[in-house]
N, C-alpha and C. Protein backbone atom coordinates (compact mmCIF):
# COMPACT_ATOMS: atom_id res chain seq x y z
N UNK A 1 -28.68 -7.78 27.07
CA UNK A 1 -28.11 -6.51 26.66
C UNK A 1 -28.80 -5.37 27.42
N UNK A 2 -28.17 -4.66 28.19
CA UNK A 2 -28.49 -3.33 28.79
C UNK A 2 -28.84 -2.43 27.69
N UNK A 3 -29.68 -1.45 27.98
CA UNK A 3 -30.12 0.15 27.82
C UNK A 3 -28.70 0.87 26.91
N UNK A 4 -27.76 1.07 27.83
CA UNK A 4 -26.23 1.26 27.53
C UNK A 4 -26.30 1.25 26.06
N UNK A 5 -25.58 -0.32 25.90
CA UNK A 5 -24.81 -1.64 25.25
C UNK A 5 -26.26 -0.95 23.93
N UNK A 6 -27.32 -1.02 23.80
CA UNK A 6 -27.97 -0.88 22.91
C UNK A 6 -27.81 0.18 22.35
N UNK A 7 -27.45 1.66 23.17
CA UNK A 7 -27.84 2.59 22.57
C UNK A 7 -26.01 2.76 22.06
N UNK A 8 -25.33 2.30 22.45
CA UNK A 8 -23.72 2.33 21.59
C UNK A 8 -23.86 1.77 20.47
N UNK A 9 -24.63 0.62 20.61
CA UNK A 9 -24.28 0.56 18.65
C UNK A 9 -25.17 0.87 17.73
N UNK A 10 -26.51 1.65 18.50
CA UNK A 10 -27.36 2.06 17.52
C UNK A 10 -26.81 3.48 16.78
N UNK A 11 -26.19 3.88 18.28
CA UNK A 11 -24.84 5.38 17.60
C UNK A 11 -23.69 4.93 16.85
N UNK A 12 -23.35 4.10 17.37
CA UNK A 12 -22.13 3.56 16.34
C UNK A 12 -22.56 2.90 15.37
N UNK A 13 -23.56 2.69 14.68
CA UNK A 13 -23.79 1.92 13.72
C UNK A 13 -24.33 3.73 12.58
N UNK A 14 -25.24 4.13 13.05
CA UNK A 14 -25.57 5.81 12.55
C UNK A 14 -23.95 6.51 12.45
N UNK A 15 -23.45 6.89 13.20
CA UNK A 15 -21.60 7.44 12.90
C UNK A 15 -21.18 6.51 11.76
N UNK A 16 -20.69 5.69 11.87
CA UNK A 16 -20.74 4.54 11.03
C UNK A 16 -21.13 4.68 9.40
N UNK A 17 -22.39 4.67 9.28
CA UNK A 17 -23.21 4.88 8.14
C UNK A 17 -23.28 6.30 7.52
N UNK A 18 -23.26 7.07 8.77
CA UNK A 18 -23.04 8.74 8.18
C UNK A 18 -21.70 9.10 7.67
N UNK A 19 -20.44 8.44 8.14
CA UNK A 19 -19.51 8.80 7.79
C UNK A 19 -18.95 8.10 6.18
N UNK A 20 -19.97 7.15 6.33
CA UNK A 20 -19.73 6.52 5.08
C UNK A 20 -20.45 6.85 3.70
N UNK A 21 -21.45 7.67 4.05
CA UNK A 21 -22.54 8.09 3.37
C UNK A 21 -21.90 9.74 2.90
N UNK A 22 -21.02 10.55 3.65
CA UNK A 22 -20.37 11.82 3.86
C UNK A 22 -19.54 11.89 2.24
N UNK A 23 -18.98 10.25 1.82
CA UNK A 23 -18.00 9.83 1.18
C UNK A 23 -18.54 9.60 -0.14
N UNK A 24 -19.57 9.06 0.07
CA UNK A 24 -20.47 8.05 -1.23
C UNK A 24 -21.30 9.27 -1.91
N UNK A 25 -21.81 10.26 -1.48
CA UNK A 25 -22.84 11.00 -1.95
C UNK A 25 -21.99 11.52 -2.68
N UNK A 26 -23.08 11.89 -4.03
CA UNK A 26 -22.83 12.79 -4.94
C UNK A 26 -23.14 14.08 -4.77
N UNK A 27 -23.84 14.68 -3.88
CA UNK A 27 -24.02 15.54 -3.84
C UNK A 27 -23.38 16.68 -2.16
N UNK A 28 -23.17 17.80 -2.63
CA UNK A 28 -22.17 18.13 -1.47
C UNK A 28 -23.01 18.86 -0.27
N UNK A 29 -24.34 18.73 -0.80
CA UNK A 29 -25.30 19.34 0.81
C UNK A 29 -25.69 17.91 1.21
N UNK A 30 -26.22 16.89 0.65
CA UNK A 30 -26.22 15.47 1.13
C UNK A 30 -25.01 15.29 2.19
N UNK A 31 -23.79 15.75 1.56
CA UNK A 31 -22.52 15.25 2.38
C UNK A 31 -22.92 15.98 3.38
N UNK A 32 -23.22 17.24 3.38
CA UNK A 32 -22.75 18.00 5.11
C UNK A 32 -23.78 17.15 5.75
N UNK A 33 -24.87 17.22 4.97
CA UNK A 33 -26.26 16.79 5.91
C UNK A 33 -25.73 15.76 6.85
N UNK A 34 -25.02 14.83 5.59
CA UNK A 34 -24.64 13.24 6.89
C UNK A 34 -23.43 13.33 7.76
N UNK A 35 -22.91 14.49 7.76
CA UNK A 35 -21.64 14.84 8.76
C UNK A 35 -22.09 15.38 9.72
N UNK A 36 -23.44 16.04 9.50
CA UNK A 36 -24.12 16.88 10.75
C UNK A 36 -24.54 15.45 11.61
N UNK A 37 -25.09 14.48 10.86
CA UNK A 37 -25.67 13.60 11.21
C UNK A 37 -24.88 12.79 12.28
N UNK A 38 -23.39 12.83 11.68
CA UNK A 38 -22.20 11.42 12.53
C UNK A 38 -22.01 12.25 13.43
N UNK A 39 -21.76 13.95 13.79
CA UNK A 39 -21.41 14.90 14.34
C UNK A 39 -22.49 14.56 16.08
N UNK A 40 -24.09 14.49 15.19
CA UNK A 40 -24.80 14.03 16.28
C UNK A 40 -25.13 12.61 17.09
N UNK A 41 -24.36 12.00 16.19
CA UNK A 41 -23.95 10.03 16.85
C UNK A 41 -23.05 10.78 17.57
N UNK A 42 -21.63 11.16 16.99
CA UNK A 42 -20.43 11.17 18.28
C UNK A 42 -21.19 12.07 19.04
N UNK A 43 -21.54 12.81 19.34
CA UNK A 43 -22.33 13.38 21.12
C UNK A 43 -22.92 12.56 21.76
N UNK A 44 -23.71 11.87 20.86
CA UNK A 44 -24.41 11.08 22.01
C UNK A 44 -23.63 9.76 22.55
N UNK A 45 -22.18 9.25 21.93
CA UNK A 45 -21.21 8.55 22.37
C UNK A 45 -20.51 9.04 23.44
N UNK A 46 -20.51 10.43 23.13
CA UNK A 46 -19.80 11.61 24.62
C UNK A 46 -20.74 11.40 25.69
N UNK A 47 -21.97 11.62 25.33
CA UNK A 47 -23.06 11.70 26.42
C UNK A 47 -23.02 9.79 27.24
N UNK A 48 -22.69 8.98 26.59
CA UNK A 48 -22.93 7.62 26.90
C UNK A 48 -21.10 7.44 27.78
N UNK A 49 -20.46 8.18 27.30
CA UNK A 49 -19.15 8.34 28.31
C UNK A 49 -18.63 9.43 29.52
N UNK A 50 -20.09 9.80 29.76
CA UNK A 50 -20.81 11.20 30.83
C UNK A 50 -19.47 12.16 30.39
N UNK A 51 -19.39 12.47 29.12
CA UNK A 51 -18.60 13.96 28.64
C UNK A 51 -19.63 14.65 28.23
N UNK A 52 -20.71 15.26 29.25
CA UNK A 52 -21.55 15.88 28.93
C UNK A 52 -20.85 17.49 27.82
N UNK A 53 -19.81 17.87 28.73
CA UNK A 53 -19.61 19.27 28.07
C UNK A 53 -19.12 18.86 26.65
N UNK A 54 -18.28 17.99 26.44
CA UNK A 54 -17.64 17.56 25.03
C UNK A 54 -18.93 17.19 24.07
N UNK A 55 -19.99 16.95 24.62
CA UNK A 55 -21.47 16.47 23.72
C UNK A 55 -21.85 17.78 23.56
N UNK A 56 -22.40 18.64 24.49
CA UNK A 56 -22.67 20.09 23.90
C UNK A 56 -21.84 21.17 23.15
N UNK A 57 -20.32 20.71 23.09
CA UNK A 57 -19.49 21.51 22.57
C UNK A 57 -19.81 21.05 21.21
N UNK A 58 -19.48 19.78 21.07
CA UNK A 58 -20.06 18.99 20.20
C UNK A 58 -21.17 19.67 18.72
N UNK A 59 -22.09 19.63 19.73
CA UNK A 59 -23.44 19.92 19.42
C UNK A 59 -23.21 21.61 18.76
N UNK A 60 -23.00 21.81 19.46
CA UNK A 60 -22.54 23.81 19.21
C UNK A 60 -21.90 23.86 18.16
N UNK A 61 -20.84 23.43 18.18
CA UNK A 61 -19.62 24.41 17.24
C UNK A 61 -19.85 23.17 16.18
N UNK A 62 -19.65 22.15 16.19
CA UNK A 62 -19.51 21.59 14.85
C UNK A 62 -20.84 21.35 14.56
N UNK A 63 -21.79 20.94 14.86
CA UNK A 63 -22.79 20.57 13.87
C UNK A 63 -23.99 22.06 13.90
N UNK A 64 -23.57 22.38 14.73
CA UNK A 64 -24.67 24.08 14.71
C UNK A 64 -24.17 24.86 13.78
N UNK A 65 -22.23 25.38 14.28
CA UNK A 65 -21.66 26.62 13.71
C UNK A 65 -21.06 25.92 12.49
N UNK A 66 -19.95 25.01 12.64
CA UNK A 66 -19.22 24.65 11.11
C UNK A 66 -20.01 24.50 10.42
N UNK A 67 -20.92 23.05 10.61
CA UNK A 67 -21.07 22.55 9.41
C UNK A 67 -22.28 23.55 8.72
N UNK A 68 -23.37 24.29 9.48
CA UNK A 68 -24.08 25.21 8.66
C UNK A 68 -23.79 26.23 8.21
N UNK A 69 -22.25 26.50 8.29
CA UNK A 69 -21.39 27.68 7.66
C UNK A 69 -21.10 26.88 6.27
N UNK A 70 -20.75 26.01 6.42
CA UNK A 70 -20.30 25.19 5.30
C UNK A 70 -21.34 25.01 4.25
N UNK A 71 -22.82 24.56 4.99
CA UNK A 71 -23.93 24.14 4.10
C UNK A 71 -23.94 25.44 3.41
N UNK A 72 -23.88 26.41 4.13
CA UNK A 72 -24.68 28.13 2.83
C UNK A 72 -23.25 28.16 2.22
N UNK A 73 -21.97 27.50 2.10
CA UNK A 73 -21.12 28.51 1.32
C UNK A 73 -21.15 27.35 0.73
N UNK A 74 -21.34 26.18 0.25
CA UNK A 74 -21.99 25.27 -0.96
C UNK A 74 -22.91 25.39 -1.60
N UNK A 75 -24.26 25.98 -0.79
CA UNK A 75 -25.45 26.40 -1.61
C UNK A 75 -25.15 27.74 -2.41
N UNK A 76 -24.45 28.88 -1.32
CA UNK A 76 -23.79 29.87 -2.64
C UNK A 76 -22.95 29.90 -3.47
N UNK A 77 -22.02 28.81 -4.06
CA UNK A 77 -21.42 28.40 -4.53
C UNK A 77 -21.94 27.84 -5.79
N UNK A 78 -22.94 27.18 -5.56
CA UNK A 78 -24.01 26.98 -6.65
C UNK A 78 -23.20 26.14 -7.78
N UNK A 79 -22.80 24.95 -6.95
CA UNK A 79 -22.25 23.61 -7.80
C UNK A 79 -23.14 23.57 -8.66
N UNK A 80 -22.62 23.13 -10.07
CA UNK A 80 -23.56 22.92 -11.06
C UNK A 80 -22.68 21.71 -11.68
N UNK A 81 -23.51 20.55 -12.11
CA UNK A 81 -22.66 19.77 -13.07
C UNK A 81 -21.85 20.01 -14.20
N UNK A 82 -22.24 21.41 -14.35
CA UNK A 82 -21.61 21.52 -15.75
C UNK A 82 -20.12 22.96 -15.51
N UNK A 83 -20.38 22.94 -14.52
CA UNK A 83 -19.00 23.73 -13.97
C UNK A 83 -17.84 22.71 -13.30
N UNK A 84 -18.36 21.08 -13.34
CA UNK A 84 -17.35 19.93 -12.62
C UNK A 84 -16.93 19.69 -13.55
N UNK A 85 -15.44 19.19 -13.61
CA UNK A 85 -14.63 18.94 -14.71
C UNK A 85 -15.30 17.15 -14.84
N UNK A 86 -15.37 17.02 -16.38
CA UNK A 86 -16.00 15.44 -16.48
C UNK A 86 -14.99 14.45 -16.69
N UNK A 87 -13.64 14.19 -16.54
CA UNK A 87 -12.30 13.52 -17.12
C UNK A 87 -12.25 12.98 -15.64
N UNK A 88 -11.95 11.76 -15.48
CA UNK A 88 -11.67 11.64 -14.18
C UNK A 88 -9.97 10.29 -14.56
N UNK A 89 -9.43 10.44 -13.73
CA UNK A 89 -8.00 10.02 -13.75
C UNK A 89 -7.69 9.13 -13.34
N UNK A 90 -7.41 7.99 -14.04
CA UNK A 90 -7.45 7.02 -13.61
C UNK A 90 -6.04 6.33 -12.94
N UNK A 91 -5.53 6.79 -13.20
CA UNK A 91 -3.75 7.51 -12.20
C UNK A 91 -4.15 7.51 -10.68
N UNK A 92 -5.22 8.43 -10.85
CA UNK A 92 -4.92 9.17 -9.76
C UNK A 92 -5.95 8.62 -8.67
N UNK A 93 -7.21 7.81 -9.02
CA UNK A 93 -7.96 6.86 -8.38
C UNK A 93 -7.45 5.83 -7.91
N UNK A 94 -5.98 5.03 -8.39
CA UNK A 94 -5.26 4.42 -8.00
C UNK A 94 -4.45 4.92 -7.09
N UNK A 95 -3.69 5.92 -7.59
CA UNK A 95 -2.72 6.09 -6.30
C UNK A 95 -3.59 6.76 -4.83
N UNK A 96 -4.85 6.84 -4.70
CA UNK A 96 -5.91 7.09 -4.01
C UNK A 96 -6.38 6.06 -2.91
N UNK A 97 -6.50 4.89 -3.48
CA UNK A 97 -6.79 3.80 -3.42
C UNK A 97 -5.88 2.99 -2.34
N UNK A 98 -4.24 3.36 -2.89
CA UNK A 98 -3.11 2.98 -2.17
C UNK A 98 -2.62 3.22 -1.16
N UNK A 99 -3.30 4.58 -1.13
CA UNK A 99 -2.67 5.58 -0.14
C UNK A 99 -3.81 5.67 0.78
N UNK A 100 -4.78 5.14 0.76
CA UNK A 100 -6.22 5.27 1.45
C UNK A 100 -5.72 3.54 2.24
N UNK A 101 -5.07 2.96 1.50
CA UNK A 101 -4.80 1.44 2.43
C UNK A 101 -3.91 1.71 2.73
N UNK A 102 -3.04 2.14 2.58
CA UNK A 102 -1.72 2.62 3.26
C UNK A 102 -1.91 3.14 4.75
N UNK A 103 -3.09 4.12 4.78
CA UNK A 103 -3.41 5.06 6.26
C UNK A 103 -4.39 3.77 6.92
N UNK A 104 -5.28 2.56 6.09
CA UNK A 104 -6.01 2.09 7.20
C UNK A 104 -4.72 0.87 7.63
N UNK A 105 -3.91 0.31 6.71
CA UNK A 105 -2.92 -0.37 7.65
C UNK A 105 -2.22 0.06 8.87
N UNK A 106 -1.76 1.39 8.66
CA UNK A 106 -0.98 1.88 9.53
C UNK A 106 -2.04 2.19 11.05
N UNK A 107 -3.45 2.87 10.75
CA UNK A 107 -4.45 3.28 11.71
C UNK A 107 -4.22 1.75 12.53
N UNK A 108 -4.34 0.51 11.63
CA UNK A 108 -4.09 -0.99 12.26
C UNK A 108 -3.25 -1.61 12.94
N UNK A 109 -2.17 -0.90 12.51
CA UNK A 109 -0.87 -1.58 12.84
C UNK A 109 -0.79 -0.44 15.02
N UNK A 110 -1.48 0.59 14.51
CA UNK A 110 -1.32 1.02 15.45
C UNK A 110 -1.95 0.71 17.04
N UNK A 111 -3.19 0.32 16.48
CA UNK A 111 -4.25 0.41 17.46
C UNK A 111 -3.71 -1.27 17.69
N UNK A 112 -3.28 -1.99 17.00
CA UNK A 112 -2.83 -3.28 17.88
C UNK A 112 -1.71 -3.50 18.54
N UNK A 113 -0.66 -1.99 18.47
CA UNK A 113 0.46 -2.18 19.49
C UNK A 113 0.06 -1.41 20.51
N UNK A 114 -1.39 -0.36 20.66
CA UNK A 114 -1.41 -0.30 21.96
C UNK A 114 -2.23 -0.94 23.28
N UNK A 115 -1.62 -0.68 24.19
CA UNK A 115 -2.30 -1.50 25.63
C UNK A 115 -4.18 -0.86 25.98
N UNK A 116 -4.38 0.36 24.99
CA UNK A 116 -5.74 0.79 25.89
C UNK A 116 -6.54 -0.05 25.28
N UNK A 117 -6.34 -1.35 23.89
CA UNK A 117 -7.35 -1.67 23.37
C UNK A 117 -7.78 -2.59 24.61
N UNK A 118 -7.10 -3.10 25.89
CA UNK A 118 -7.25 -4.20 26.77
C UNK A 118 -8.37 -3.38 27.51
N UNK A 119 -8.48 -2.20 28.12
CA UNK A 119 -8.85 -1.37 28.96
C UNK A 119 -9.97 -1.78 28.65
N UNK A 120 -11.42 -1.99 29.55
CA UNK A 120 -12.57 -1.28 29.68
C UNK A 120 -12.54 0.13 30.09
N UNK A 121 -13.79 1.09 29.20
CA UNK A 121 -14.05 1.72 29.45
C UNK A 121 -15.01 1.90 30.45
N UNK A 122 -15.07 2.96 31.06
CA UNK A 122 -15.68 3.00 32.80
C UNK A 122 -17.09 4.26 32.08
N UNK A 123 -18.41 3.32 32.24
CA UNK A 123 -19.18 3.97 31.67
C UNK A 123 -20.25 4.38 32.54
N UNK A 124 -20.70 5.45 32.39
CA UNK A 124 -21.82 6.20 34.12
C UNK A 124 -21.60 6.15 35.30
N UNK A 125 -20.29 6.00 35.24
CA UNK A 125 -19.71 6.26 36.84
C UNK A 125 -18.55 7.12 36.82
N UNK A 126 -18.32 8.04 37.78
CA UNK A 126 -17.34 8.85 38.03
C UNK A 126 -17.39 9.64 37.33
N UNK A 127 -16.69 10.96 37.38
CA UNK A 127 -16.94 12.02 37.50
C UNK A 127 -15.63 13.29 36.36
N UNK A 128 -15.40 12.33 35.27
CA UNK A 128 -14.50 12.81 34.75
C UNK A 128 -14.65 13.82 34.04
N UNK A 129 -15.67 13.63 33.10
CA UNK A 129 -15.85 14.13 32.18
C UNK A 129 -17.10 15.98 32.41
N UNK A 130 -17.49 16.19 33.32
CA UNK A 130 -18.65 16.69 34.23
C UNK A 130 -17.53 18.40 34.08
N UNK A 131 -18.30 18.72 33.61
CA UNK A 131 -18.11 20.46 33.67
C UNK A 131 -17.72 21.02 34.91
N UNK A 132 -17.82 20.82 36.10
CA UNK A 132 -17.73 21.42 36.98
C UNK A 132 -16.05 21.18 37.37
N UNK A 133 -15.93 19.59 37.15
CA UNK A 133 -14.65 19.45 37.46
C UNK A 133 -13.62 19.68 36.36
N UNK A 134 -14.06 20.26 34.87
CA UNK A 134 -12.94 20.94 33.76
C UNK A 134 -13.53 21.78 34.09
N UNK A 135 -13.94 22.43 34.61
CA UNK A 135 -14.09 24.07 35.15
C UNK A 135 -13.22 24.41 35.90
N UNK A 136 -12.74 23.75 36.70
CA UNK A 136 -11.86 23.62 38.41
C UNK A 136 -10.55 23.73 37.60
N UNK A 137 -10.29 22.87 36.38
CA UNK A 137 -8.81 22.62 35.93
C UNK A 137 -8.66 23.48 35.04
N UNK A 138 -9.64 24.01 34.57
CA UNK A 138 -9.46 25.35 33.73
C UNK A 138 -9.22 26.29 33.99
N UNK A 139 -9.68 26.55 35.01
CA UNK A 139 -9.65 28.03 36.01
C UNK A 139 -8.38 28.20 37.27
N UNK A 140 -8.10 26.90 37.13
CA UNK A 140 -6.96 26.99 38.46
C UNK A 140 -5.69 26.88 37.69
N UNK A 141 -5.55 25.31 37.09
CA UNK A 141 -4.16 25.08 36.85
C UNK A 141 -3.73 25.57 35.32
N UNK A 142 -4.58 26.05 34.40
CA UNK A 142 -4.81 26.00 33.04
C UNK A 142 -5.11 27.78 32.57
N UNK A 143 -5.15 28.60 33.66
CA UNK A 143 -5.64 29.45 33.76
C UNK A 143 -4.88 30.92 32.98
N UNK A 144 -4.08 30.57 33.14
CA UNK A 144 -2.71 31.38 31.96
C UNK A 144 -3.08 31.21 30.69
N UNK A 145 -2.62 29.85 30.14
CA UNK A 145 -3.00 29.60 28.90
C UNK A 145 -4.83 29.64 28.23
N UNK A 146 -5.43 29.83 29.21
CA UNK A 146 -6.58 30.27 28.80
C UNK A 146 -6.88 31.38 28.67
N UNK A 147 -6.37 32.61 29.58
CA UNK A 147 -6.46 34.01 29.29
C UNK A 147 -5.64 34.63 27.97
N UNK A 148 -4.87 33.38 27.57
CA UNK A 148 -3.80 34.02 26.51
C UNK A 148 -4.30 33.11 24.94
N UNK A 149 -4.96 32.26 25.39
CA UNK A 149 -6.26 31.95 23.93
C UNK A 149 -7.35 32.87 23.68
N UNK A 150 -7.53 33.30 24.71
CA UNK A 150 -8.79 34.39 24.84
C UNK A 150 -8.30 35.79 23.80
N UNK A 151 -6.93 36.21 24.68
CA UNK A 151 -6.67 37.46 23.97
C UNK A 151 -5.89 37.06 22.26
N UNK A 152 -5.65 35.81 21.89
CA UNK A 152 -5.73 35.27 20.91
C UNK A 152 -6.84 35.46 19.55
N UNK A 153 -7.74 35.32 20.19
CA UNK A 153 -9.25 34.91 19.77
C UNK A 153 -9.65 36.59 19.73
N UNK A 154 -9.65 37.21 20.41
CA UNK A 154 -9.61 38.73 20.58
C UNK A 154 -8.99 39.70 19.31
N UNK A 155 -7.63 39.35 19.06
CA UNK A 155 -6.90 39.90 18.34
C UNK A 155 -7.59 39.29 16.96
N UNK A 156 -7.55 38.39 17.03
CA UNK A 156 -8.19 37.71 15.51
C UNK A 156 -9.05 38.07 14.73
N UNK A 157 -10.35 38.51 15.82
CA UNK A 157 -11.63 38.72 15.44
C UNK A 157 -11.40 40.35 15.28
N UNK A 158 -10.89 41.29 15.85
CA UNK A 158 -9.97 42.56 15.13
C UNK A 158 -9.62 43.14 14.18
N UNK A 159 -8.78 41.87 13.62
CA UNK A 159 -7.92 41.78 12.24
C UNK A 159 -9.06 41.36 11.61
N UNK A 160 -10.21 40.68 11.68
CA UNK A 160 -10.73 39.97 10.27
C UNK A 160 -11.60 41.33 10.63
N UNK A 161 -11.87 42.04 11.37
CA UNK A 161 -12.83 43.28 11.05
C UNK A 161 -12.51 44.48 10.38
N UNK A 162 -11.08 44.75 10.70
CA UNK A 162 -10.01 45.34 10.00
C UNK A 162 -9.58 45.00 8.73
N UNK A 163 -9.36 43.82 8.49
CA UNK A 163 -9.80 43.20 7.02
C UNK A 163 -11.04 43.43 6.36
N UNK A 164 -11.70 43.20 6.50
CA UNK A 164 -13.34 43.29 5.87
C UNK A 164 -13.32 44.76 5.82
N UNK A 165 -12.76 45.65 6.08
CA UNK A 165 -13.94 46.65 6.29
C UNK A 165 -13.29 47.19 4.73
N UNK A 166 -14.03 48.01 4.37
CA UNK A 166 -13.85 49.07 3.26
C UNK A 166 -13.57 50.23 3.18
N UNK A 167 -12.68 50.53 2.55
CA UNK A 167 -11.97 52.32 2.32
C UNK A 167 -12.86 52.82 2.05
N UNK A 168 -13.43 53.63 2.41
CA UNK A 168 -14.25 55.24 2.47
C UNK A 168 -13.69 56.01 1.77
């Protein structure tokens, strides 16, 4: 076993366990904690498929900006057991249940009618994933629709300031 091959399933086994752990916890800063956690397995799965920029985007926005936006508006939120409703439905754990096998059959049914499960993936070689060359396709052929997410993102951040603010 290569270097590689080891460090994929020590990440995929951590993603794996965090995402399952995200589910199981009772408690809802436990949960982010282990989403920050799978957040930092999948980068380093990006990083092991040289998507360096998709690992730092990665890294940035979801486990830096979301999920620690998320952690303080749970901690101010200030779950208390005795503000959770205690009746739990037993209806509704079933039809939960059904519908939770329902999506992993179908996730199944899918991934075995397509052809990429045959594919190897092409791992530390070439040059796909490398910033310089989604820089090139961003800026050349993509370059419209990026100036017009921008002024998107522009207008947005406007309105929520325009929103927030307070009558004088």
């Amino acid at each position: 076993m290569s270097i590689v091959e080891i460090l994929f399933w020590f990440l995929s086994i951590l993603a794996l366990g965090g995402a399952a752990m995200v589910v199981a916890s009772k408690s809802p800063v436990h949960s982010i904690l282990y989403l920050i956690l799978t957040f930092f397995a999948i980068s380093g799965h990006y990083i092991l498929l040289n998507a360096q920029f998709l690992a730092i985007v990665n890294v940035i926005v979801y486990a830096g900006a979301i999920m620690v936006l998320f952690l303080f508006v749970v901690m101010l939120m200030n779950l208390n057991a005795d503000s959770e409703p205690q009746q739990k439905n037993k209806w509704l754990l079933y039809i939960g249940g059904i519908a939770g096998g329902s999506l992993l059959l179908v996730i199944v049914a899918a991934l075995k009618q397509t052809a990429a499960t045959t594919q190897l993936v092409q791992m530390n070689n070439g040059d796909a994933g490398l910033i310089k060359n989604l820089g090139m396709v961003l800026f050349t052929e993509y370059v419209f629709p990026f100036e017009i997410s921008s002024v998107l993102f522009l207008s947005a951040m406007i309105g929520a300031v325009v929103i927030s603010k307070k009558e004088a």
